[in-house]
Protein backbone atom coordinates (compact mmCIF):
# COMPACT_ATOMS: atom_id res chain seq x y z
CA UNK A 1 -24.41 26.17 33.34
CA UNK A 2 -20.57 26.92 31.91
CA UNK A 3 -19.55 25.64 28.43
CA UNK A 4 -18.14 22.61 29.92
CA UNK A 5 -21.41 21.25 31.91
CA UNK A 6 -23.58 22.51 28.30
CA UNK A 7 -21.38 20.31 26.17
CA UNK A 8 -21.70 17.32 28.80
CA UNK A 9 -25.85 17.52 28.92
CA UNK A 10 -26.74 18.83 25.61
CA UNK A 11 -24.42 17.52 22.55
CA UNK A 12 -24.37 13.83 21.67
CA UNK A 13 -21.27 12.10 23.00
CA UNK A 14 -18.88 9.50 21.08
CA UNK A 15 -16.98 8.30 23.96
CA UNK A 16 -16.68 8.13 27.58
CA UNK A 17 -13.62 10.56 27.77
CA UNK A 18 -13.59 13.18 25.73
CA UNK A 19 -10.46 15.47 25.69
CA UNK A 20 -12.70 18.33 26.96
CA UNK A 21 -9.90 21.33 26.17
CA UNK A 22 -12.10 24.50 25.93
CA UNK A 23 -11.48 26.64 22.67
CA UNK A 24 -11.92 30.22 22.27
CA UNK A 25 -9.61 30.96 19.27
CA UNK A 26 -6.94 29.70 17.21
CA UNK A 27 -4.65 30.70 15.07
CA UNK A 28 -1.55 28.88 12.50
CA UNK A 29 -1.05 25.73 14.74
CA UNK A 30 -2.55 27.21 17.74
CA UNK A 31 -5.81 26.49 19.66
CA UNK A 32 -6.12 29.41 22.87
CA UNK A 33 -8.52 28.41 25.32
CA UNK A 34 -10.24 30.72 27.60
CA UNK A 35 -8.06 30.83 30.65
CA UNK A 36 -5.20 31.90 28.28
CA UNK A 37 -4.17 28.65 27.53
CA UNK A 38 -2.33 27.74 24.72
CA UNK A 39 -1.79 24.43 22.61
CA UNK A 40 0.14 23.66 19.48
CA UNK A 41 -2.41 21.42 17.40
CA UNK A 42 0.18 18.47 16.04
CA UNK A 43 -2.87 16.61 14.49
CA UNK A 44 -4.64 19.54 12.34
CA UNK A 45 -7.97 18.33 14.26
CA UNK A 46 -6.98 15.34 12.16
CA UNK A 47 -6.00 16.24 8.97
CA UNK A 48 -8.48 19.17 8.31
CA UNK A 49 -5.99 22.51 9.04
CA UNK A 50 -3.33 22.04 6.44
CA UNK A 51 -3.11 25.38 5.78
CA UNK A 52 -3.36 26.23 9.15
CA UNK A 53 -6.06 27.81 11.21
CA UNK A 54 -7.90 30.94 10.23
CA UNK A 55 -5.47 31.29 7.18
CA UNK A 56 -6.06 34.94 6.53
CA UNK A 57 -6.63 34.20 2.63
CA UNK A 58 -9.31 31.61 3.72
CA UNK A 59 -11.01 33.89 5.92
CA UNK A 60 -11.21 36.63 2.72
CA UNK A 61 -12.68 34.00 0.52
CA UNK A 62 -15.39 33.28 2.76
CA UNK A 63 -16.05 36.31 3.64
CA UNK A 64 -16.46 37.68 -0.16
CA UNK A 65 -18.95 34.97 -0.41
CA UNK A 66 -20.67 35.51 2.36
CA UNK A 67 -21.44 39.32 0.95
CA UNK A 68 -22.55 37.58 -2.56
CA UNK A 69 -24.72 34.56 -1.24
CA UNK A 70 -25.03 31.60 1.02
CA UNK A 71 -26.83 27.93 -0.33
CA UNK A 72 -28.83 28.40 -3.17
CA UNK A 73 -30.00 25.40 -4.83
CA UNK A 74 -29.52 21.45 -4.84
CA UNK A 75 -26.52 20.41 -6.09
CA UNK A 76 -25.57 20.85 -9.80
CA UNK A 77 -28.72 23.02 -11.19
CA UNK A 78 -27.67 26.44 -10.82
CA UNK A 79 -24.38 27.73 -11.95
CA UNK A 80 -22.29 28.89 -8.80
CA UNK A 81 -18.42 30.34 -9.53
CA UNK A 82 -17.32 29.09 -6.28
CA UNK A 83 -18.01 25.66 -7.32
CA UNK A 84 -17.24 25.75 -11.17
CA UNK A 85 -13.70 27.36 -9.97
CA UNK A 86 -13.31 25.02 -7.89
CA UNK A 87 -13.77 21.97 -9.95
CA UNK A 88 -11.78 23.93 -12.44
CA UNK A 89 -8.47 24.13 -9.99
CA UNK A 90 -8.75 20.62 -8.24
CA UNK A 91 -8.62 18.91 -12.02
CA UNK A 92 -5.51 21.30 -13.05
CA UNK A 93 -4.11 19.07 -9.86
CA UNK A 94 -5.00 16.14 -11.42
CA UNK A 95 -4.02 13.69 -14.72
CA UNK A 96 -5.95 14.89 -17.96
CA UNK A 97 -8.77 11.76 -17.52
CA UNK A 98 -9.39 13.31 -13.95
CA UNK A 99 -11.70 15.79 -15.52
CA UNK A 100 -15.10 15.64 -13.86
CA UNK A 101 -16.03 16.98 -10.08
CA UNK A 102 -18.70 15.93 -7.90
CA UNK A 103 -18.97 18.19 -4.76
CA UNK A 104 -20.38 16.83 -1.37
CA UNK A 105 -19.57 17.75 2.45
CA UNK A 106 -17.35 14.81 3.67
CA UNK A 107 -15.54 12.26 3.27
CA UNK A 108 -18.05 9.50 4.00
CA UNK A 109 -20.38 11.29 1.51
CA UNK A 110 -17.40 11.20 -0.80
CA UNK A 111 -16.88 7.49 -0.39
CA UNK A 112 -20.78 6.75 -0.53
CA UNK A 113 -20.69 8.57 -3.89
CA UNK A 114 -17.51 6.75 -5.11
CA UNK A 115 -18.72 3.46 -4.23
CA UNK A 116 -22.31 4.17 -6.18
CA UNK A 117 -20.64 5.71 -9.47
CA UNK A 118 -18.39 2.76 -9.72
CA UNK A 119 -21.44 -0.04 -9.39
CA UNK A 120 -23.59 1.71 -11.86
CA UNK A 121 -20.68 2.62 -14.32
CA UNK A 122 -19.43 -1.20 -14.26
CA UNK A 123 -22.97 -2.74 -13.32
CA UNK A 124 -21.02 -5.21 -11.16
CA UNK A 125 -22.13 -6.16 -7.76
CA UNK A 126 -19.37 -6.52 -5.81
CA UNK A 127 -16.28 -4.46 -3.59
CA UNK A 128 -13.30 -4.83 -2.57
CA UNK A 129 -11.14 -3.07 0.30
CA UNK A 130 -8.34 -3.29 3.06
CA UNK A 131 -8.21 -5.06 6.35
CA UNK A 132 -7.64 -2.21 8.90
CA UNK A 133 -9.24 0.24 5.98
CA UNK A 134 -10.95 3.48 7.43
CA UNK A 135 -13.23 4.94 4.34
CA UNK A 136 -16.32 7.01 7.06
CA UNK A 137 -18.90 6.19 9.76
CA UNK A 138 -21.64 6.34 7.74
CA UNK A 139 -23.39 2.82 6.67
CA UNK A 140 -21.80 2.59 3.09
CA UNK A 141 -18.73 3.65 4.00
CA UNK A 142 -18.34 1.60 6.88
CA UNK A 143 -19.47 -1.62 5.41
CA UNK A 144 -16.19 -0.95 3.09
CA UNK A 145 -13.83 -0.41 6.47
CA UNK A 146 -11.88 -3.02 7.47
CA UNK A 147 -11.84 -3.52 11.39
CA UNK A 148 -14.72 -5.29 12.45
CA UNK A 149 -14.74 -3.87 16.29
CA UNK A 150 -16.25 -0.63 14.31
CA UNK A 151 -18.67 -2.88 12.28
CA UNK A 152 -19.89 -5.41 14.62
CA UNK A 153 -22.58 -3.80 16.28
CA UNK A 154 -24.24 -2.32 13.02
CA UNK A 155 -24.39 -5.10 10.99
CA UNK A 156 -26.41 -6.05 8.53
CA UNK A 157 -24.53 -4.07 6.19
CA UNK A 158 -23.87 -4.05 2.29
CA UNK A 159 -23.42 -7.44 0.71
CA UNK A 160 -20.53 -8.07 -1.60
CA UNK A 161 -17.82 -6.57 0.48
CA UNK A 162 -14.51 -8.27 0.82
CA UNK A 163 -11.32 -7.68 2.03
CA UNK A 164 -7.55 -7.99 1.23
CA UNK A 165 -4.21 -7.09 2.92
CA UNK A 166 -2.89 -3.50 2.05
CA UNK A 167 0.35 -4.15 0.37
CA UNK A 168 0.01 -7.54 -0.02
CA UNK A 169 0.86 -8.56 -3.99
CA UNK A 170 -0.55 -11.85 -4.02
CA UNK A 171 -4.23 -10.78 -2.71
CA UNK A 172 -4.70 -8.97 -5.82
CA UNK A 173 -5.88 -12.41 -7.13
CA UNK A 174 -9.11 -11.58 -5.21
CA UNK A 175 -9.76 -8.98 -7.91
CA UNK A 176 -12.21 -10.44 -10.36
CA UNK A 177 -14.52 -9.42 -13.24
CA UNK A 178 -17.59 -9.25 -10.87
CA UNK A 179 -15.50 -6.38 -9.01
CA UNK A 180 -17.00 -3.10 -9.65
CA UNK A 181 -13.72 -1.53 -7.35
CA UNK A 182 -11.15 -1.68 -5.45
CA UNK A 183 -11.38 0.91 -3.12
CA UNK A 184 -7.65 1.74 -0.84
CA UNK A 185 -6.64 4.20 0.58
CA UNK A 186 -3.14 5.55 -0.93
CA UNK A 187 -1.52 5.69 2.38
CA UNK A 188 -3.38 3.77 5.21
CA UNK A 189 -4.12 6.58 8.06
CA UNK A 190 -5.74 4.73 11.17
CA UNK A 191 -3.91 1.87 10.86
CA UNK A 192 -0.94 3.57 11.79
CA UNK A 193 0.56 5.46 8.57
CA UNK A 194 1.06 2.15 6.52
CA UNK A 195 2.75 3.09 2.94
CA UNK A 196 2.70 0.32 0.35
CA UNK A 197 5.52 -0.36 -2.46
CA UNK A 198 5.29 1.18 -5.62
CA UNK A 199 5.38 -2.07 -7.07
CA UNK A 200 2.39 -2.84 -5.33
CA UNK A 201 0.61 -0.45 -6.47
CA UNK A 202 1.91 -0.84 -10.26
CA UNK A 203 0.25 -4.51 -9.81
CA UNK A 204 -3.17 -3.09 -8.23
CA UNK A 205 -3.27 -0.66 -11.16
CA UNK A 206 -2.59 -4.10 -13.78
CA UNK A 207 -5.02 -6.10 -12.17
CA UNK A 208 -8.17 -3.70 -11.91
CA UNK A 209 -7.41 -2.87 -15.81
CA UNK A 210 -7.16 -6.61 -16.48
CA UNK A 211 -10.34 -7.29 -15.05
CA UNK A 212 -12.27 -4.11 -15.54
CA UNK A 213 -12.60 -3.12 -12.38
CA UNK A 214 -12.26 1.10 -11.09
CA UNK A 215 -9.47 1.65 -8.86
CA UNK A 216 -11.02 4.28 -6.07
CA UNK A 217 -8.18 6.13 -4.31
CA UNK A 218 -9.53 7.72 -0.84
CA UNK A 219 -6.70 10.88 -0.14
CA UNK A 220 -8.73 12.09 2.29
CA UNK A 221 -6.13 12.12 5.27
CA UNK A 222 -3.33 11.67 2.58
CA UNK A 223 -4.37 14.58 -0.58
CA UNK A 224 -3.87 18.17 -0.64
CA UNK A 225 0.04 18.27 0.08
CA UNK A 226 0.49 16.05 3.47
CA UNK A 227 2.54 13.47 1.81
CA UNK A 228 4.88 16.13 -0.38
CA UNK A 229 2.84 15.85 -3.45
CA UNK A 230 -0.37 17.82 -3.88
CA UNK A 231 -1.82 13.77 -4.36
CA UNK A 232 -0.19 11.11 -2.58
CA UNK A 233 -0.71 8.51 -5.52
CA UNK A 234 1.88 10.87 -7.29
CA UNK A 235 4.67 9.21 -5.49
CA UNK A 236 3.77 6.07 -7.13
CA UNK A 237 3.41 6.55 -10.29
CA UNK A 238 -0.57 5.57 -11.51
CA UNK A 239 -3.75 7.04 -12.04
CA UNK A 240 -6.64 6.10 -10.11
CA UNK A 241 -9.80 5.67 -11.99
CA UNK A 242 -12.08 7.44 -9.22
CA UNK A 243 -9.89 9.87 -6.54
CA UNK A 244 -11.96 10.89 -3.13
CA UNK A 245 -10.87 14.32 -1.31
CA UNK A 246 -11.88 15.89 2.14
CA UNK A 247 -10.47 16.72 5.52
CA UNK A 248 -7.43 19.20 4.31
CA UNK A 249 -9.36 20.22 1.31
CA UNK A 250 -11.35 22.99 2.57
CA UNK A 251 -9.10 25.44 4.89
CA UNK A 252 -11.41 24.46 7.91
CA UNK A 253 -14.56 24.47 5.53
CA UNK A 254 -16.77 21.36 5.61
CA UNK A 255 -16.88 19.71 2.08
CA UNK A 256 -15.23 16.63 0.25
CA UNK A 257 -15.03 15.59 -3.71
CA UNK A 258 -14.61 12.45 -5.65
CA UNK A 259 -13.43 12.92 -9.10
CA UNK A 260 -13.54 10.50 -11.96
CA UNK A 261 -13.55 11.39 -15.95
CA UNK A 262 -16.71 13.12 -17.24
CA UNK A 263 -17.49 9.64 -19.62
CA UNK A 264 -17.75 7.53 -15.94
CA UNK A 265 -19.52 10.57 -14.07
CA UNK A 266 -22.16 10.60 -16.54
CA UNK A 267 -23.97 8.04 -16.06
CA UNK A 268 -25.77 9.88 -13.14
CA UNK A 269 -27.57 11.63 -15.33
CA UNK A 270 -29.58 8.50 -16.28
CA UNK A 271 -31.56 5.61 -15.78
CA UNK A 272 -32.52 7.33 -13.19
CA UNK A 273 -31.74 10.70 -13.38
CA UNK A 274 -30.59 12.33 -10.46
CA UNK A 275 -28.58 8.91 -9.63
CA UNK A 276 -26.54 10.99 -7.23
CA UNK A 277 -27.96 13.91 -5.18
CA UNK A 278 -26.98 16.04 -2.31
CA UNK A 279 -28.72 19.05 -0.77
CA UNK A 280 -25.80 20.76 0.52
CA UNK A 281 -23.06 19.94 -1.50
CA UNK A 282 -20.22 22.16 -2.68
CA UNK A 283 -21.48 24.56 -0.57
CA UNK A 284 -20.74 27.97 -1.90
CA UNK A 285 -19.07 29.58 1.04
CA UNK A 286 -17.25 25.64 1.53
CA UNK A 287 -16.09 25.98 -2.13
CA UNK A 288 -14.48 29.20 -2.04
CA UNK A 289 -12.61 28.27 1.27
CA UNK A 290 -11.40 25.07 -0.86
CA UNK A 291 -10.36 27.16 -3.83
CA UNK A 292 -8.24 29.39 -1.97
CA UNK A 293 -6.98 26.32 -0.06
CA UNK A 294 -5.58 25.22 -3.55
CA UNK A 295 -3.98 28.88 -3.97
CA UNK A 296 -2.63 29.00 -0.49
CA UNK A 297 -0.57 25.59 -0.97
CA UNK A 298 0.57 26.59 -4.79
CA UNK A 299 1.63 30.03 -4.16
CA UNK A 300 3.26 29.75 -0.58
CA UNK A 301 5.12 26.43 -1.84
CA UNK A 302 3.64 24.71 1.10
CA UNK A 303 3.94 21.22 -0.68
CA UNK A 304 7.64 21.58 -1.68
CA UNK A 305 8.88 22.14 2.41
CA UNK A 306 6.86 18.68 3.41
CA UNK A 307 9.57 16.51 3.37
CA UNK A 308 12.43 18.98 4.81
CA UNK A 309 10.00 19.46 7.67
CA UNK A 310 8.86 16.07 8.35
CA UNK A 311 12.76 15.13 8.31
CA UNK A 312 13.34 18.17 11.46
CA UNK A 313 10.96 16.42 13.24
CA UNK A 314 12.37 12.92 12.94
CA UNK A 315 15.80 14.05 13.85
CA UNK A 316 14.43 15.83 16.90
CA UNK A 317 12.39 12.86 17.98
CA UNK A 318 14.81 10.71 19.31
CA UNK A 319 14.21 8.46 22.79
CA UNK A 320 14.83 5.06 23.85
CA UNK A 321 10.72 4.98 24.23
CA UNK A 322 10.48 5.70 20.43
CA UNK A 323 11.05 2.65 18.77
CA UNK A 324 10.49 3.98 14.89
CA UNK A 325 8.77 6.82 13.35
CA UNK A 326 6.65 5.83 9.94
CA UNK A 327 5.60 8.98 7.55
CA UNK A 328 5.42 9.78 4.08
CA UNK A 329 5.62 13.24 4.67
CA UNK A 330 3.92 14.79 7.51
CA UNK A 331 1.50 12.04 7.84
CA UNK A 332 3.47 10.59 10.71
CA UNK A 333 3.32 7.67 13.40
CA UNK A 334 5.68 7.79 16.01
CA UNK A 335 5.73 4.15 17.44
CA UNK A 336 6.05 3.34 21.18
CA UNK A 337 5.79 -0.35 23.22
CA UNK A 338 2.55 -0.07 23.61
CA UNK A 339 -1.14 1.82 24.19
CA UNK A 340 0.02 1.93 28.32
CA UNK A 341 3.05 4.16 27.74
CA UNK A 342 1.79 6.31 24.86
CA UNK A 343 -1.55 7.28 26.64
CA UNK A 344 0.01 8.87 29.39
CA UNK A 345 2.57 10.66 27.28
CA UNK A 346 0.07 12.20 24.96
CA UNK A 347 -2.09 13.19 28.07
CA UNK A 348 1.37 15.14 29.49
CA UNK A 349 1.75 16.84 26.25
CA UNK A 350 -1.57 17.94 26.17
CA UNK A 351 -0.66 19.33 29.50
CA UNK A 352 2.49 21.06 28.74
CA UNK A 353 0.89 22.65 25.48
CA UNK A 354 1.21 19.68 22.55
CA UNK A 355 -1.97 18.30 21.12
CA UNK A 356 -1.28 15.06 19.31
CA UNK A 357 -3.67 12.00 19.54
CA UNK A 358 -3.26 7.92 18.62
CA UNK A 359 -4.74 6.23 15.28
CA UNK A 360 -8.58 4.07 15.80
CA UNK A 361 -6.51 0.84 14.59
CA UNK A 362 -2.78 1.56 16.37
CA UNK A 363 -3.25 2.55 19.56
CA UNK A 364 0.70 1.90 19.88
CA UNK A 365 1.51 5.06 17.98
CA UNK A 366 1.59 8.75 18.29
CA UNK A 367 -0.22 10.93 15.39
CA UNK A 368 1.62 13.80 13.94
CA UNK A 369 -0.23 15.45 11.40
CA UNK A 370 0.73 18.92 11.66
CA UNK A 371 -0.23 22.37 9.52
CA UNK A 372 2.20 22.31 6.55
CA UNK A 373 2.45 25.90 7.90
CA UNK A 374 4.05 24.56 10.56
CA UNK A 375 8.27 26.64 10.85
CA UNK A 376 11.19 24.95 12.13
CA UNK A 377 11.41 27.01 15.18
CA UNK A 378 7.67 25.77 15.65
CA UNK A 379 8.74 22.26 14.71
CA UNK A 380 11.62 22.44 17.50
CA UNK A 381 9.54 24.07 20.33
CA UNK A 382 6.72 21.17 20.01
CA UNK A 383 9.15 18.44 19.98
CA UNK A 384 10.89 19.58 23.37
CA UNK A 385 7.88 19.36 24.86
CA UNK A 386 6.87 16.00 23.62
CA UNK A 387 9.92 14.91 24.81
CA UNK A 388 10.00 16.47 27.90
CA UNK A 389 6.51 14.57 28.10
CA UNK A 390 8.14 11.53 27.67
CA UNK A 391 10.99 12.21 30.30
CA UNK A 392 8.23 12.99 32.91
CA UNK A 393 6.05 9.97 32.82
CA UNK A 394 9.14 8.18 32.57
CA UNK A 395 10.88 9.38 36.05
CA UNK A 396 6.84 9.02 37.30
CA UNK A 397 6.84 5.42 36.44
CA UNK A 398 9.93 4.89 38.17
């Protein structure tokens, strides 16, 4: 049996048509596949490759850890440098009362921790989140999503979940003292690259503080530099009270993060001890990827060209099938009529060499989520083809 007829049989499927492109390497913002194929990856296998694949400083950090040692020990009894640097350079990111790291190895895990460190801090039962909100798969996490065509089928799920409307002022009233958070995510990703006002999120900050309730923050499409800030809640001026991190965080390295100050992160350590625990997290090998992640986007000034580049590709995109383009940054959602003409212009690019994909909750858009490697002759070359994509099934619909 070939790769193709082994992945079919022998690893668990998630949908009826996957996109089945064979990969034998990649490379910057290039998959190869094994017939010499070659595709530029617009989507950074959704927000993971920010720094590109294979990033040759990435590839030296794991590989000096890989000479020193692999896992260890549970989570947060031995001292490990990769993770204590690490920690170290994600709070120099982050306001002063960010101090305090807790590793894991997603984003899910991330959330599950967030939401659990904010009901035992606050000892209040209930939380609050978005409609079209995507926080993880697993059962936490999704019970605190907000489409219910994902939740449906698995519920029961956690009690004391509610909703409001992202960007929406006057929900905010929903935010009461038996709220133990507010969890949002700083720009909404699979609902189609939704950015609230910075007034809205001056009156989210008011109202948690008003009723002492922790204001979680999930970055985990939108942190590490996609928006043009190393944190996307940068651009609007307040300080979240718990901040969750995955996805671009670790160079291609599973492992996620939710920070909080070392006062509200404490109380894991009692009543019960071990209120938090994870086998596997902050992997060493994982945490040195993540750390040079952090040095790669400083020292090559990856953040500061965001916006310049997301601007290239919004000039270049230009059609009469493109009705708008949404991004802060390059976190990106180019719009079209509807699911029935984007499909078969994202199939076409995939064809001609352009790998971009559609959002869970906006099946009307095109995601662009490229490395912040990405160049401007790059930039150029993948939006001819997208738009030669768009000419084709065009004249083939004619």
């Amino acid at each position: 049996m070939n790769n193709r007829q082994l992945f079919l049989q022998h690893l668990a499927q998630t949908t009826d048509f996957p996109l089945m492109i064979e990969v034998e390497k990649a490379e910057g913002i290039y998959l190869y596949g094994p017939k010499g194929e070659k595709y530029i990856d617009l989507i950074s296998g959704i927000g993971v490759s920010n720094v590109g694949h294979r990033h040759p400083k990435v590839l030296e950090a794991i590989q000096g850890q890989l000479d020193k040692y692999l896992h260890l020990m549970v989570y947060g009894e031995y001292v490990q440098s990769p993770q204590s640097l690490l920690a170290k350079a994600l709070c120099d990111t982050l306001p002063e009362k960010l101090d305090n790291v807790y590793l894991v190895n997603s984003g899910s895990e991330a959330i599950e921790g967030a939401l659990k460190l904010a009901k035992r801090y606050t000892g209040k039962p209930n939380l609050i989140s978005c409609v079209n909100a995507y926080h993880g798969s697993s059962h936490g996490s999704l019970s605190v999503g907000g489409n219910e065509i994902f939740k449906q089928a698995y519920r029961p799920l956690l009690p004391g979940v509610s909703h409001i409307n992202y960007g929406e002022i006057s929900d905010l009233e929903s935010i009461d003292s038996n709220t133990a958070a507010v969890l949002v995510e700083t720009i909404q990703g699979e609902a189609g690259i939704r950015v609230a006002t910075k007034e809205y999120f001056q009156a989210l900050r008011t109202r948690c503080d008003e009723t002492g309730t922790l204001l979680i923050l999930d970055e985990v499409q939108c942190g590490f530099g996609r928006t043009g800030k190393f944190w996307a809640f940068e651009h609007f001026g307040i300080i979240p009270d718990i901040v969750v991190c995955a996805k671009g965080m670790g160079g291609g390295m599973p492992i996620g993060a939710f920070v909080a100050n070392k006062e509200v992160m404490g109380v894991f350590k009692n009543n019960p001890i071990l209120g938090h625990i994870t086998t596997f997290g902050g992997h060493p090998v994982s945490s040195a990827a993540s750390l040079a992640t952090i040095q790669i986007l400083q020292e090559e000034k990856l953040i500061e060209s965001v916006e310049e580049k997301a601007n290239l590709i919004k000039t270049l995109l230009v059609h009469p099938k493109i009705k708008s383009i949404r991004n802060k940054g390059l976190l990106m959602a180019v719009e079209f009529d509807s699911f029935d003409t984007l499909k078969p212009i994202i199939d076409r690019a995939i064809e001609l060499g352009v790998i971009t994909d559609w959002f869970l909750f906006c099946d009307d858009a095109m995601r662009i989520a490229p490395p912040l490697t990405i160049t401007s002759d790059e930039i150029h070359e993948a939006c001819t083809i997208i738009l030669q994509a768009i000419e084709e099934v065009c004249e083939s619909q004619i």
